[in-house]
N, C-alpha and C. Protein backbone atom coordinates (compact mmCIF):
# COMPACT_ATOMS: atom_id res chain seq x y z
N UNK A 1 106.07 76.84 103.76
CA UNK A 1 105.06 77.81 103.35
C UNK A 1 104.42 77.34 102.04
N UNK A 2 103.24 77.57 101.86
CA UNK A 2 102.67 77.08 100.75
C UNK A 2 102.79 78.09 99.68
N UNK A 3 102.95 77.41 98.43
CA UNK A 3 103.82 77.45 96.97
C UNK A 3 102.26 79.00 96.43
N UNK A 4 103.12 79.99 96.02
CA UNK A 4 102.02 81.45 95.86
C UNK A 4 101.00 80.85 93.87
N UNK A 5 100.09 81.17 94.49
CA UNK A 5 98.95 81.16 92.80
C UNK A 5 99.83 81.50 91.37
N UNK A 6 99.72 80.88 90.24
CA UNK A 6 100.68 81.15 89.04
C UNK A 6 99.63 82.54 89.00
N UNK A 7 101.29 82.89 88.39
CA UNK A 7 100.99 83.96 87.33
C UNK A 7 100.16 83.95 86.20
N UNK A 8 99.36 85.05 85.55
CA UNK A 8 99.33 85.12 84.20
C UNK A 8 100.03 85.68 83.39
N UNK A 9 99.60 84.79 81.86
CA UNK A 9 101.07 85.03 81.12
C UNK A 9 101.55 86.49 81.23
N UNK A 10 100.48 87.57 80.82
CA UNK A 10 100.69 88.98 81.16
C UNK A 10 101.68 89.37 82.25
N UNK A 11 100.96 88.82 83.41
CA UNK A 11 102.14 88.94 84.64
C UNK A 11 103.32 88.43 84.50
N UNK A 12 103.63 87.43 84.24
CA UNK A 12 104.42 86.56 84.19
C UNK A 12 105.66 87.51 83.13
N UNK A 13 105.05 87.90 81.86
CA UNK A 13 105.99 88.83 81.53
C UNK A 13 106.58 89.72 81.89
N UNK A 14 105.68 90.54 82.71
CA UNK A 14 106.09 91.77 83.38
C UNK A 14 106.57 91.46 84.95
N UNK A 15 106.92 90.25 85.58
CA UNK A 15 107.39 90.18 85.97
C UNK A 15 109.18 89.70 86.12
N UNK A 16 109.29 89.43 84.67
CA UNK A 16 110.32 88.82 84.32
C UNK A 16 110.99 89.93 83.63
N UNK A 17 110.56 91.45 83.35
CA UNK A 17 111.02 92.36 83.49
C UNK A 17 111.98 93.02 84.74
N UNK A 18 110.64 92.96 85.98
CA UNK A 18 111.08 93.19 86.97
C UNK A 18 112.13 92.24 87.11
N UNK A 19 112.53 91.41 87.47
CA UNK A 19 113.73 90.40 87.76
C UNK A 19 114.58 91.00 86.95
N UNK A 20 114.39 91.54 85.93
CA UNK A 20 115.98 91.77 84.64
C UNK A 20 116.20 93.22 85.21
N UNK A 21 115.19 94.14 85.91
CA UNK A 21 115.70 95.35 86.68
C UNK A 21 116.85 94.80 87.49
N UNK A 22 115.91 93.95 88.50
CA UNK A 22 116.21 93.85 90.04
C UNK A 22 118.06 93.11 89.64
N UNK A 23 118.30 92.17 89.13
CA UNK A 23 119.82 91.92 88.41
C UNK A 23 121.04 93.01 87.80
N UNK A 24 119.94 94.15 87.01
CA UNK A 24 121.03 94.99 87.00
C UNK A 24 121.18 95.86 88.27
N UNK A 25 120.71 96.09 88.71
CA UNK A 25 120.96 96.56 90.12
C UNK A 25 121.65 95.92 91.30
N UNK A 26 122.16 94.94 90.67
CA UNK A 26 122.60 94.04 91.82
C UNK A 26 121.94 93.86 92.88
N UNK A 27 121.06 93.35 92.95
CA UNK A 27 120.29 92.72 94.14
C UNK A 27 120.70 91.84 94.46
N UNK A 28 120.69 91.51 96.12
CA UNK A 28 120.88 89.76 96.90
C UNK A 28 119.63 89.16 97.02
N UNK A 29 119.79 88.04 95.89
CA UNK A 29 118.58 87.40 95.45
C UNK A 29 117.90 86.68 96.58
N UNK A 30 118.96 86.17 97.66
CA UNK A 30 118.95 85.01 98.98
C UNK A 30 117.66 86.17 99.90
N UNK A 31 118.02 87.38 99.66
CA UNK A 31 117.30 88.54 100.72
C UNK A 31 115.91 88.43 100.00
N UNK A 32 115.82 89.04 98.59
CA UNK A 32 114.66 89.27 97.39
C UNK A 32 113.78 87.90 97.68
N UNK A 33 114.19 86.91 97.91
CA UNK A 33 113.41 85.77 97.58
C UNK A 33 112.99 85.37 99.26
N UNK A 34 113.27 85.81 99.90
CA UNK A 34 112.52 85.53 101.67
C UNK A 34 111.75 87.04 101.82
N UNK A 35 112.03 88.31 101.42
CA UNK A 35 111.05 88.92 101.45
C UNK A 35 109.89 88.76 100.77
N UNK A 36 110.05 88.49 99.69
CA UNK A 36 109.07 87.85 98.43
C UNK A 36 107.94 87.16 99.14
N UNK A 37 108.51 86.12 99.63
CA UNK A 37 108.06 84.77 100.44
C UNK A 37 107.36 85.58 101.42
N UNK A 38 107.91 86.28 102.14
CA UNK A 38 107.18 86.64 103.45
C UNK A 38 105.82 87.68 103.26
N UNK A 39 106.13 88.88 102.31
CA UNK A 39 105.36 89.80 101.82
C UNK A 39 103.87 88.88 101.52
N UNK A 40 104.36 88.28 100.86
CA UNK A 40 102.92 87.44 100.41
C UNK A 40 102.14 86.82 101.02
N UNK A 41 102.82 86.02 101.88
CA UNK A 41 102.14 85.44 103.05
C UNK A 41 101.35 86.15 104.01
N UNK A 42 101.94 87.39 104.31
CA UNK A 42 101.30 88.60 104.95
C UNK A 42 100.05 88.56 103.87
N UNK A 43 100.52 88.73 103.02
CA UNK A 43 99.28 89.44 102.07
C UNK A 43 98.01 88.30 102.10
N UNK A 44 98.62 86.80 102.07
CA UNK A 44 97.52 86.43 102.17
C UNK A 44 96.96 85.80 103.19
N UNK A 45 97.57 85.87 104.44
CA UNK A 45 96.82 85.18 106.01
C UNK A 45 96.29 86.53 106.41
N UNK A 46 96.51 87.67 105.77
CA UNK A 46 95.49 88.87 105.86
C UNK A 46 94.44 89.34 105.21
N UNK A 47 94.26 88.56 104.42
CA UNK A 47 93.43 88.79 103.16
C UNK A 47 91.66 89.16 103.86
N UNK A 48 91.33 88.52 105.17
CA UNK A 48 90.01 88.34 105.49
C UNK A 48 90.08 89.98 106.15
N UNK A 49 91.28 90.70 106.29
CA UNK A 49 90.99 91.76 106.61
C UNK A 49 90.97 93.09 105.90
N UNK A 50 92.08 92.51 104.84
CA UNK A 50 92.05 93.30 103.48
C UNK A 50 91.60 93.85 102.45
N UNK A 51 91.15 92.26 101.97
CA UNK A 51 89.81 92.12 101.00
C UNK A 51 90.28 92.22 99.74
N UNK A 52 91.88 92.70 99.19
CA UNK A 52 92.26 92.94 97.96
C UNK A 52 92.40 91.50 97.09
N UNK A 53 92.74 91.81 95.85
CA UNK A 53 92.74 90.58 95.16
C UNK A 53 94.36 90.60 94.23
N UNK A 54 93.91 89.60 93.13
CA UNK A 54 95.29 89.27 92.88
C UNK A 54 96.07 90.14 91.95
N UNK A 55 95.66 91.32 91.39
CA UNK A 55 96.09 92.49 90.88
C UNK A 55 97.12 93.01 92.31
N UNK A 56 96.49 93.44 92.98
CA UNK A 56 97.26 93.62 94.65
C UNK A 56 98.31 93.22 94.80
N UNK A 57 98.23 91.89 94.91
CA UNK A 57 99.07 90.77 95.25
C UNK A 57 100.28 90.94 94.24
N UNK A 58 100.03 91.32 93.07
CA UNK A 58 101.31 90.85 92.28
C UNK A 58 101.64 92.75 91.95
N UNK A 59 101.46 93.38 92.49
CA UNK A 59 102.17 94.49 92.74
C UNK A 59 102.82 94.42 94.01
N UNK A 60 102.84 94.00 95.44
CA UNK A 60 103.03 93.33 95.81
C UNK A 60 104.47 92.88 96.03
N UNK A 61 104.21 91.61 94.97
CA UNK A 61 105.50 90.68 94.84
C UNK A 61 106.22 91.72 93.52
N UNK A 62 106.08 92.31 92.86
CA UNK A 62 107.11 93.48 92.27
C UNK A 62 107.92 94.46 92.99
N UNK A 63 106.75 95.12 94.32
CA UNK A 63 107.56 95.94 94.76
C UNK A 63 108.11 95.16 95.54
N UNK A 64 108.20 94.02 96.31
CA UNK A 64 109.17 93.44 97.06
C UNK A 64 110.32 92.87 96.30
N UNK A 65 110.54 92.81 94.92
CA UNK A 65 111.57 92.16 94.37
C UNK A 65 112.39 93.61 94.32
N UNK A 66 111.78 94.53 94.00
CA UNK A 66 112.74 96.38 93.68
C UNK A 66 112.77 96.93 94.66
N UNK A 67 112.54 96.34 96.23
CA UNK A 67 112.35 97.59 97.28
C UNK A 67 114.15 97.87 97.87
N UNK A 68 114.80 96.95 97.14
CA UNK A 68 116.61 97.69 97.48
C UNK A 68 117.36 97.99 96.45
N UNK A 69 116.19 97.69 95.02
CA UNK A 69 117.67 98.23 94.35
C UNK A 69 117.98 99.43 94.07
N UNK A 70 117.58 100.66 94.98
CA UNK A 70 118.48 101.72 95.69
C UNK A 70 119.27 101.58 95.87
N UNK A 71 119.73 100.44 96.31
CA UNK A 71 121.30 100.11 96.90
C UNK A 71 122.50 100.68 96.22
N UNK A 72 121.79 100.14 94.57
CA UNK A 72 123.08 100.60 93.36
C UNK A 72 123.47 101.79 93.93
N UNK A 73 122.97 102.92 94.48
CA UNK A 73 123.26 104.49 94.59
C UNK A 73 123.28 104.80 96.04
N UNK A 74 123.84 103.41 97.18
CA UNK A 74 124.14 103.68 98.42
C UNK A 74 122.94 103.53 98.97
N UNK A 75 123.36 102.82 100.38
CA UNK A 75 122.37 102.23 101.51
C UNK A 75 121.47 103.43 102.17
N UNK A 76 122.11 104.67 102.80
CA UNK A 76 121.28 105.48 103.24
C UNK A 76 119.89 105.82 102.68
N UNK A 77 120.16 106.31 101.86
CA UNK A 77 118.75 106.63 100.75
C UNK A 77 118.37 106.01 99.68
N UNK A 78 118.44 104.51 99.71
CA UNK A 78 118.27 103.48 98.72
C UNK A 78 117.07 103.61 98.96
N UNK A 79 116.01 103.58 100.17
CA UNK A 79 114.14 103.44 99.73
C UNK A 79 113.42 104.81 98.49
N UNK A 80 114.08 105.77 98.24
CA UNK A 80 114.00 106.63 98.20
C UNK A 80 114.54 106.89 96.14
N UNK A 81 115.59 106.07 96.52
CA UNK A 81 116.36 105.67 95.05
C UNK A 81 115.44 104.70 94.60
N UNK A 82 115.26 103.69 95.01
CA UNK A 82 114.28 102.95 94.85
C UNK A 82 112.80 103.32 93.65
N UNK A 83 112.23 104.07 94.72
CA UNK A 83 111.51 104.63 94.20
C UNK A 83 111.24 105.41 93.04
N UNK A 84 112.48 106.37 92.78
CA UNK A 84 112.71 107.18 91.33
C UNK A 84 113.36 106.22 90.30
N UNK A 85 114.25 105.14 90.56
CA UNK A 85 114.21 104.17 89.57
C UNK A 85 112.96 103.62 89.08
N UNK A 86 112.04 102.92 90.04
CA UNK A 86 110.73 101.92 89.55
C UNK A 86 109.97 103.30 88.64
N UNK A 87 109.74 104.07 89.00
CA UNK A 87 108.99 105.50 88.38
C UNK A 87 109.70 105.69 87.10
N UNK A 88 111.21 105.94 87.07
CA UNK A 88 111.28 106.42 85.65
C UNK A 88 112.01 105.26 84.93
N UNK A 89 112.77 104.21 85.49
CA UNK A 89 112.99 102.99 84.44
C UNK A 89 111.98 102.39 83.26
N UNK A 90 112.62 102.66 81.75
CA UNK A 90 111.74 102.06 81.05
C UNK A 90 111.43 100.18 80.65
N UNK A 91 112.59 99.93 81.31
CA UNK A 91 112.44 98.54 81.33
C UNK A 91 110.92 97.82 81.68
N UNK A 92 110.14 98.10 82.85
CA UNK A 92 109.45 97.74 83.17
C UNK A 92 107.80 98.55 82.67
N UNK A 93 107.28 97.14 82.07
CA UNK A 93 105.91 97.46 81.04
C UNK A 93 104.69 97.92 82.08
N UNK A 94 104.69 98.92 82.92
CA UNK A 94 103.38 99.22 83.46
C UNK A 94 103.14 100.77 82.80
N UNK A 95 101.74 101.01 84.00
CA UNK A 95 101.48 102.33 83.21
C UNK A 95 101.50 103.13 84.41
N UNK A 96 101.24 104.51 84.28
CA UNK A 96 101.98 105.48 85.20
C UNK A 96 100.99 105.05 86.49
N UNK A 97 100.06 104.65 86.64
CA UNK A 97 99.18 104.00 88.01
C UNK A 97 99.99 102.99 88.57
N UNK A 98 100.33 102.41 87.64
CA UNK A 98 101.02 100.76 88.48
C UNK A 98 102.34 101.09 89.22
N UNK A 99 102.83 101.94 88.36
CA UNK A 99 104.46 102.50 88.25
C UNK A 99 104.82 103.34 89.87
N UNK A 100 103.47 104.16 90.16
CA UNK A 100 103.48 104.98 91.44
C UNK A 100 103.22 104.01 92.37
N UNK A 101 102.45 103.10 92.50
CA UNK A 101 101.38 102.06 93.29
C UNK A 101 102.67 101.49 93.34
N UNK A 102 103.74 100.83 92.58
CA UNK A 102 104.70 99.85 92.52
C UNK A 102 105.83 100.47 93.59
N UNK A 103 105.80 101.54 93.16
CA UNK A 103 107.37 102.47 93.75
C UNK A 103 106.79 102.89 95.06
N UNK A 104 105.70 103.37 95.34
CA UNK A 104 105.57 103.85 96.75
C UNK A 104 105.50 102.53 98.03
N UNK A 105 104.52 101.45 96.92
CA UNK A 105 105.05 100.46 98.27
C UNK A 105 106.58 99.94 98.59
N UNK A 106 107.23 100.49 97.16
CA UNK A 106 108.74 99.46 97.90
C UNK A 106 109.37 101.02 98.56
N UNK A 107 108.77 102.35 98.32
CA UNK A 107 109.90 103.38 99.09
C UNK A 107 109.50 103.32 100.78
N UNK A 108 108.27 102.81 100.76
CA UNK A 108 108.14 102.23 102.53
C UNK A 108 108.26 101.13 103.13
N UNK A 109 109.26 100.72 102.15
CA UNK A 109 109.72 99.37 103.45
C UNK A 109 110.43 100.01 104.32
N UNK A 110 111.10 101.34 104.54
CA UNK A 110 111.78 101.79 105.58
C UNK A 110 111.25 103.11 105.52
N UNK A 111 111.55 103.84 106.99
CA UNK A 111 111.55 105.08 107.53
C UNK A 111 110.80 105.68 107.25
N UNK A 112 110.17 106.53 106.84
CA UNK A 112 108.92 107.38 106.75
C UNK A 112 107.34 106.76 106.42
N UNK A 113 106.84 106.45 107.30
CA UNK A 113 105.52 106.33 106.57
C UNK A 113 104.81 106.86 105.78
N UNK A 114 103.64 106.51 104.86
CA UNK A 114 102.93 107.18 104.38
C UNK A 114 102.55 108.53 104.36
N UNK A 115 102.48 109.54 103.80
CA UNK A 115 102.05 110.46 103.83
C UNK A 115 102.03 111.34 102.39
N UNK A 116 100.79 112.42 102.88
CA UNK A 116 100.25 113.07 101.97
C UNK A 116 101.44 114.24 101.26
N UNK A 117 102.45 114.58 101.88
CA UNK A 117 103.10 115.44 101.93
C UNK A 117 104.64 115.42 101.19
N UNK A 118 104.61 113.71 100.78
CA UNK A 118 105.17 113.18 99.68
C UNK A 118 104.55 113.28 98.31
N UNK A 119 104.97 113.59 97.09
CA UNK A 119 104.48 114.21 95.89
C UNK A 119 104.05 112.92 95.30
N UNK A 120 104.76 111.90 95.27
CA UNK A 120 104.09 110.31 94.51
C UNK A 120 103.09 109.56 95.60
N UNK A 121 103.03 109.75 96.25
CA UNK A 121 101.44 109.04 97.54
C UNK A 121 101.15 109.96 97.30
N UNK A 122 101.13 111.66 97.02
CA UNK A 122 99.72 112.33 97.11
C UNK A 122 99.13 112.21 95.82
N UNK A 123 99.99 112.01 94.43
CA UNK A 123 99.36 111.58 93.53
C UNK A 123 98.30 110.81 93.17
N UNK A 124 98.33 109.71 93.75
CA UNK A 124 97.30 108.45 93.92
C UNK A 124 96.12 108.96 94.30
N UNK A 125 95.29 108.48 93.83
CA UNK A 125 93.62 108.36 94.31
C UNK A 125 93.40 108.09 96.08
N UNK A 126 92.78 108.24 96.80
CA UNK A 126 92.38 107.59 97.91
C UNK A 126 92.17 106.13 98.00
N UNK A 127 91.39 105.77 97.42
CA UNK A 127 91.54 104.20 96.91
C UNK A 127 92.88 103.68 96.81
N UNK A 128 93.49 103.81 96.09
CA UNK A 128 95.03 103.46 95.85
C UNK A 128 96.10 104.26 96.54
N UNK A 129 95.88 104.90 97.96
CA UNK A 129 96.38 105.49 98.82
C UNK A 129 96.37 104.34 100.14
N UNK A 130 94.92 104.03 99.88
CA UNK A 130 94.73 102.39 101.13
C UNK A 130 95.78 101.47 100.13
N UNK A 131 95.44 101.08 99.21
CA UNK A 131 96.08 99.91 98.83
C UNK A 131 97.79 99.83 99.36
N UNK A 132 97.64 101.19 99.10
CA UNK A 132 99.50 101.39 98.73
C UNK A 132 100.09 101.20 100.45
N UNK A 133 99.05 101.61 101.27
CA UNK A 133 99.83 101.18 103.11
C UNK A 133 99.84 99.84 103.34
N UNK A 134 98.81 98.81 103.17
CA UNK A 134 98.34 97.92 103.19
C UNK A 134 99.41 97.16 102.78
N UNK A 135 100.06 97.45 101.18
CA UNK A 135 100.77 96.36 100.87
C UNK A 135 102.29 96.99 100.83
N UNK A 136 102.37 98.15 101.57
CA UNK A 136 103.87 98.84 102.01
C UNK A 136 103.65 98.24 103.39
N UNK A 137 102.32 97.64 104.17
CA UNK A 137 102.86 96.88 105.60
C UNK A 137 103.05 95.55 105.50
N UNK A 138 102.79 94.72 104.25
CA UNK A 138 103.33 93.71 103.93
C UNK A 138 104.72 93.66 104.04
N UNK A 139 105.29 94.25 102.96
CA UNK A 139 106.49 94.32 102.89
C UNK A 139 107.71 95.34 103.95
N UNK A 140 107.05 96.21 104.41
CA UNK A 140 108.07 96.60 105.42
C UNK A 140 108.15 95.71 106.62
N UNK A 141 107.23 94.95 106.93
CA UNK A 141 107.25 93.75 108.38
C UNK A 141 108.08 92.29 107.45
N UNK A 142 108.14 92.35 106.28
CA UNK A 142 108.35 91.23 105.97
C UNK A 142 110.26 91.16 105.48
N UNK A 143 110.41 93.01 105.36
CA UNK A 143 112.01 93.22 105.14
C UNK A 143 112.52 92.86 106.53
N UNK A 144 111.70 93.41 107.89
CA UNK A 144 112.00 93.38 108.99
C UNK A 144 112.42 91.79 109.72
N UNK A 145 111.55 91.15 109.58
CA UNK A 145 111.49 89.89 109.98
C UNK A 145 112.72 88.86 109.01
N UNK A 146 113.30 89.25 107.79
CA UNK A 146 114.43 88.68 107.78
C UNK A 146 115.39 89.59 107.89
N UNK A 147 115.64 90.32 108.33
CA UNK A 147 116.63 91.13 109.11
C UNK A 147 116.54 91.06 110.38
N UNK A 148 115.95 90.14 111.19
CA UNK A 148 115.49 89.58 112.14
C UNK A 148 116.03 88.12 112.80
N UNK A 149 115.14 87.70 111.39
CA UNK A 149 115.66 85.88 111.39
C UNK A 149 117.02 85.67 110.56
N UNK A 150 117.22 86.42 109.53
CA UNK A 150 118.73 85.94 108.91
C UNK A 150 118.59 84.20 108.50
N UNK A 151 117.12 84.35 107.92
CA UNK A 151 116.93 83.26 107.15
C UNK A 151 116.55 82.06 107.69
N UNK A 152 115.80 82.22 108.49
CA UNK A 152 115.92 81.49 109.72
C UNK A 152 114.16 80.89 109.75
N UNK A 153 113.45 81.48 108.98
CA UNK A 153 112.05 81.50 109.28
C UNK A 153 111.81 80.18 108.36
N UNK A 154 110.96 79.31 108.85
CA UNK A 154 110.44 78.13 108.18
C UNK A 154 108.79 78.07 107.65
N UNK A 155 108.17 78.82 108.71
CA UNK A 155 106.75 79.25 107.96
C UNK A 155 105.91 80.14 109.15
N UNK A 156 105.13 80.39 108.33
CA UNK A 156 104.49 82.51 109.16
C UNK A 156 102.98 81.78 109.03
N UNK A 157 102.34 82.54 109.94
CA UNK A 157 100.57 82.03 110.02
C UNK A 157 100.07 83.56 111.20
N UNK A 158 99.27 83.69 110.40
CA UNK A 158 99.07 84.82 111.30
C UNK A 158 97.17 84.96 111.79
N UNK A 159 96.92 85.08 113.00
CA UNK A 159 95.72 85.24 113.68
C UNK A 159 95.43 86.16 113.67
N UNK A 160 94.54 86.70 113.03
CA UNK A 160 93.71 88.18 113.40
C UNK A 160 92.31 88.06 114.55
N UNK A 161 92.82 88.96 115.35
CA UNK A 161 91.38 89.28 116.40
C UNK A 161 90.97 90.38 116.67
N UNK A 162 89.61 90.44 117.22
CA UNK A 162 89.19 92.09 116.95
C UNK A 162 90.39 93.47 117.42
N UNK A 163 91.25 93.34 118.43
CA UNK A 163 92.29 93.65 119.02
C UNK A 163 93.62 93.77 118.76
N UNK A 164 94.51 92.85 118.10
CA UNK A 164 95.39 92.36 117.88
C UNK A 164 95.38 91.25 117.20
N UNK A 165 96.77 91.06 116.08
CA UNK A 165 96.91 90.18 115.04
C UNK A 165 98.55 89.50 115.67
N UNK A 166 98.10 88.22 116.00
CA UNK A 166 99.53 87.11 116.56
C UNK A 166 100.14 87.27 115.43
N UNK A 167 101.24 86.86 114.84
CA UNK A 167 101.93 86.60 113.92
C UNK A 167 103.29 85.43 114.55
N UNK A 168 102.61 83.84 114.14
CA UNK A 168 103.70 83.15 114.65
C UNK A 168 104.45 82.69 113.53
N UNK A 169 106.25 83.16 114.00
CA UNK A 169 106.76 82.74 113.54
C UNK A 169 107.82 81.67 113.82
N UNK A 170 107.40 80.50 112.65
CA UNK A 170 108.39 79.11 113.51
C UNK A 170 109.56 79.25 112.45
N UNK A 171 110.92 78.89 113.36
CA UNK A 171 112.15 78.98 112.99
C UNK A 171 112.93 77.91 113.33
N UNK A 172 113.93 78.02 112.53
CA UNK A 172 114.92 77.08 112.81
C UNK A 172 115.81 77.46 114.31
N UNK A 173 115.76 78.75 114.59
CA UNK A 173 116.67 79.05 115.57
C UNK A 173 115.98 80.66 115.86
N UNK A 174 115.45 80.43 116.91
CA UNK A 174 114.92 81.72 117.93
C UNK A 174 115.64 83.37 117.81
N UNK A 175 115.43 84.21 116.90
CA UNK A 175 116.40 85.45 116.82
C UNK A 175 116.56 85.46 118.44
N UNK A 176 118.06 86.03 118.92
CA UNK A 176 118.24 86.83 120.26
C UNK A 176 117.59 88.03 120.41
N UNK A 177 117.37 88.73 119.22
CA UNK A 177 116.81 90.08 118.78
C UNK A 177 115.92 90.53 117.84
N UNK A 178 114.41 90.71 118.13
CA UNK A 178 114.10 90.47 116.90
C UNK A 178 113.06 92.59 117.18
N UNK A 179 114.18 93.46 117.63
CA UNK A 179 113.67 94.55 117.66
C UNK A 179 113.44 95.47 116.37
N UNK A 180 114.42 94.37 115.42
CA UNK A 180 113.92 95.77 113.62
C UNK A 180 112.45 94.92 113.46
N UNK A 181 112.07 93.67 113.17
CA UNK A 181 110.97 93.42 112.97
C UNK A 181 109.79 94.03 113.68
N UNK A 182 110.05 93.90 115.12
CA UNK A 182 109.09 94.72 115.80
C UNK A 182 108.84 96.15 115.66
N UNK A 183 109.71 97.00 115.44
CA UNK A 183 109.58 98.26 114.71
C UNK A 183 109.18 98.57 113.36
N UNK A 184 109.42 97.23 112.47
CA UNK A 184 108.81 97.47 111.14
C UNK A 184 107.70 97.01 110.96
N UNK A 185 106.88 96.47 112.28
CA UNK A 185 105.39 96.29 112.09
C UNK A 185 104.12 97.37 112.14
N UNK A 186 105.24 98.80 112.47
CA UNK A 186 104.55 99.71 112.90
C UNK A 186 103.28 100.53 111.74
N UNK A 187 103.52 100.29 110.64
CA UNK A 187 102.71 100.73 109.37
C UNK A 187 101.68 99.22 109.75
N UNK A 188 102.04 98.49 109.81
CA UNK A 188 100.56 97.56 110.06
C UNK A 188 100.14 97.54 111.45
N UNK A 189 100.33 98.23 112.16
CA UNK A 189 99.28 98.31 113.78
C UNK A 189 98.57 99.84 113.25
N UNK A 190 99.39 100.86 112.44
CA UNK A 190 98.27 101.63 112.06
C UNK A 190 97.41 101.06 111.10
N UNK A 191 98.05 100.74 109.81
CA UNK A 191 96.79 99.71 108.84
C UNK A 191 95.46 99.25 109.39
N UNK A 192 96.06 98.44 109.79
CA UNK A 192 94.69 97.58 110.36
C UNK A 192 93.96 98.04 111.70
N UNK A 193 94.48 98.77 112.51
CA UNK A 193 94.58 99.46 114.04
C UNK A 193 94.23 98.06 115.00
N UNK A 194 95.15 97.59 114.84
CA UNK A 194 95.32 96.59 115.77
C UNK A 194 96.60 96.03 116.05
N UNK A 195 97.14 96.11 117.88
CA UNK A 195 98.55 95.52 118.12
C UNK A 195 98.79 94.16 117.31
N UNK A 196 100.23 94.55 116.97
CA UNK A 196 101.19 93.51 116.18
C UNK A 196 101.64 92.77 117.15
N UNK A 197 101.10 91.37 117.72
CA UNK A 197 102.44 90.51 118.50
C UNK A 197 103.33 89.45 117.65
N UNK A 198 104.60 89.48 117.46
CA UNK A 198 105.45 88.67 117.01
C UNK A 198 105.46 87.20 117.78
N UNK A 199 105.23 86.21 117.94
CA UNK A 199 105.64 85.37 118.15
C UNK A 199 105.96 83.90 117.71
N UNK A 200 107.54 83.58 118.44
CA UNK A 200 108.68 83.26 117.78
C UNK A 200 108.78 81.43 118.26
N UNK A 201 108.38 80.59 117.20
CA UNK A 201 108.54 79.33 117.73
C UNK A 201 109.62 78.42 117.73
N UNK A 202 110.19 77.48 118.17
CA UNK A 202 111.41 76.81 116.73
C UNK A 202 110.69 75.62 116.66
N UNK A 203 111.18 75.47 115.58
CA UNK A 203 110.54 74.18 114.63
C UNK A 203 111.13 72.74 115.51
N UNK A 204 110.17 71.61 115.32
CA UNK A 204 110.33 70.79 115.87
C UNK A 204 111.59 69.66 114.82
C-alpha cells in the first residue's frame, strides 16, 4: 500500500498526543496500525466520491487509532466508552468540534449507525453530520476487514461505479469467512448508496 501524505507539524503534534492516549489505554498496536492503514486507503481510493480533504483525513487516522480504547472499561460497550473518553480526555489538544467529529467516527466502528437521536451526532452541524458517516464508513469496513483477514491483507484498491463500489482485496491467504467485513460495509452502501462487493484475491 502506498506510504499516507506527512503530517503537519501541528498534526503531527496532536497526533502524538493521540498515540500517548491510545498506550494508556492499552491498545493492540498490531490491530491500530492495519486499521489505520486500511481506514485511509478507503479514504483515499474514495476520495473522487467524497471530495473531503486532508483536515478529514487526519481526523480520520485519530479516530481510527482511539476507536478501542473502550476496551480499558470492557469489550461490550467499548464503542461507546470510546467515545466519552475522546470527548472528555484532556490529553488530546482539539477543540470541542474536532473532539465530537473525532469521537463519533470512532463510536461507529460498531453497532448502531448514525443517528440523530444520539446527543453527540445531533450536536454537529449537517455538514459535519456527512463528514462524520463518511469517515465512520471508512473505519467501520476497515475494523471489519481485519477481523476478517487477521492480517492477512497486502493491499486494497477500490472501483467505484455508478451502481456499486468493487473493493479488491489481495491477501496473503483467502479469509474462509469474511461475513464481519461484509456486515461492516453496511454504513458505506448507505453513504455512498451504492452495493459494497468485497473481493478477495491472493497475492501472487
Amino acid at each position: 500500500m502506498e506510504q499516507n501524505p506527512a503530517l503537519s507539524q501541528k498534526q503531527e503534534s496532536a497526533y502524538q498526543a493521540v498515540l500517548e492516549l491510545a498506550t494508556t489505554c492499552n491498545y493492540n498496536p498490531e490491530h491500530i496500525q492495519r486499521v489505520v492503514k486500511f481506514s485511509l486507503k478507503l479514504f483515499d481510493e474514495l476520495k473522487i466520491l467524497h471530495r473531503l480533504g486532508e483536515d478529514e483525513r487526519f481526523w480520520l487516522q485519530c479516530a481510527a487509532t482511539l476507536h478501542d480504547i473502550g476496551q480499558i472499561e470492557g469489550h461490550k460497550q467499548h464503542h461507546k466508552a470510546s467515545l466519552k473518553i475522546i470527548i472528555t480526555n484532556s490529553l488530546l489538544p482539539f477543540d470541542n468540534k474536532e473532539r465530537l467529529i473525532i469521537a463519533s467516527i470512532a463510536r461507529y466502528h460498531r453497532k448502531a449507525l448514525p443517528s440523530e437521536s444520539h446527543d453527540h451526532y445531533a450536536a454537529l452541524d449537517p455538514q459535519d453530520r456527512e463528514k462524520v458517516c463518511v469517515l465512520a464508513a471508512c473505519l467501520r469496513l476497515a475494523d471489519g476487514l481485519d477481523q476478517s483477514s487477521q492480517g492477512q491483507i497486502v493491499d486494497l484498491s477500490c472501483k467505484p461505479k455508478l451502481k456499486k463500489i468493487t473493493i479488491v482485496l489481495t491477501v496473503k491467504t483467502i479469509p474462509r469467512d469474511d461475513h464481519i467485513a461484509v456486515e461492516k460495509s453496511d454504513l458505506m452502501q448507505v453513504v455512498f448508496n451504492r452495493k459494497i462487493i468485497l473481493h478477495w484475491e491472493k497475492a501472487n
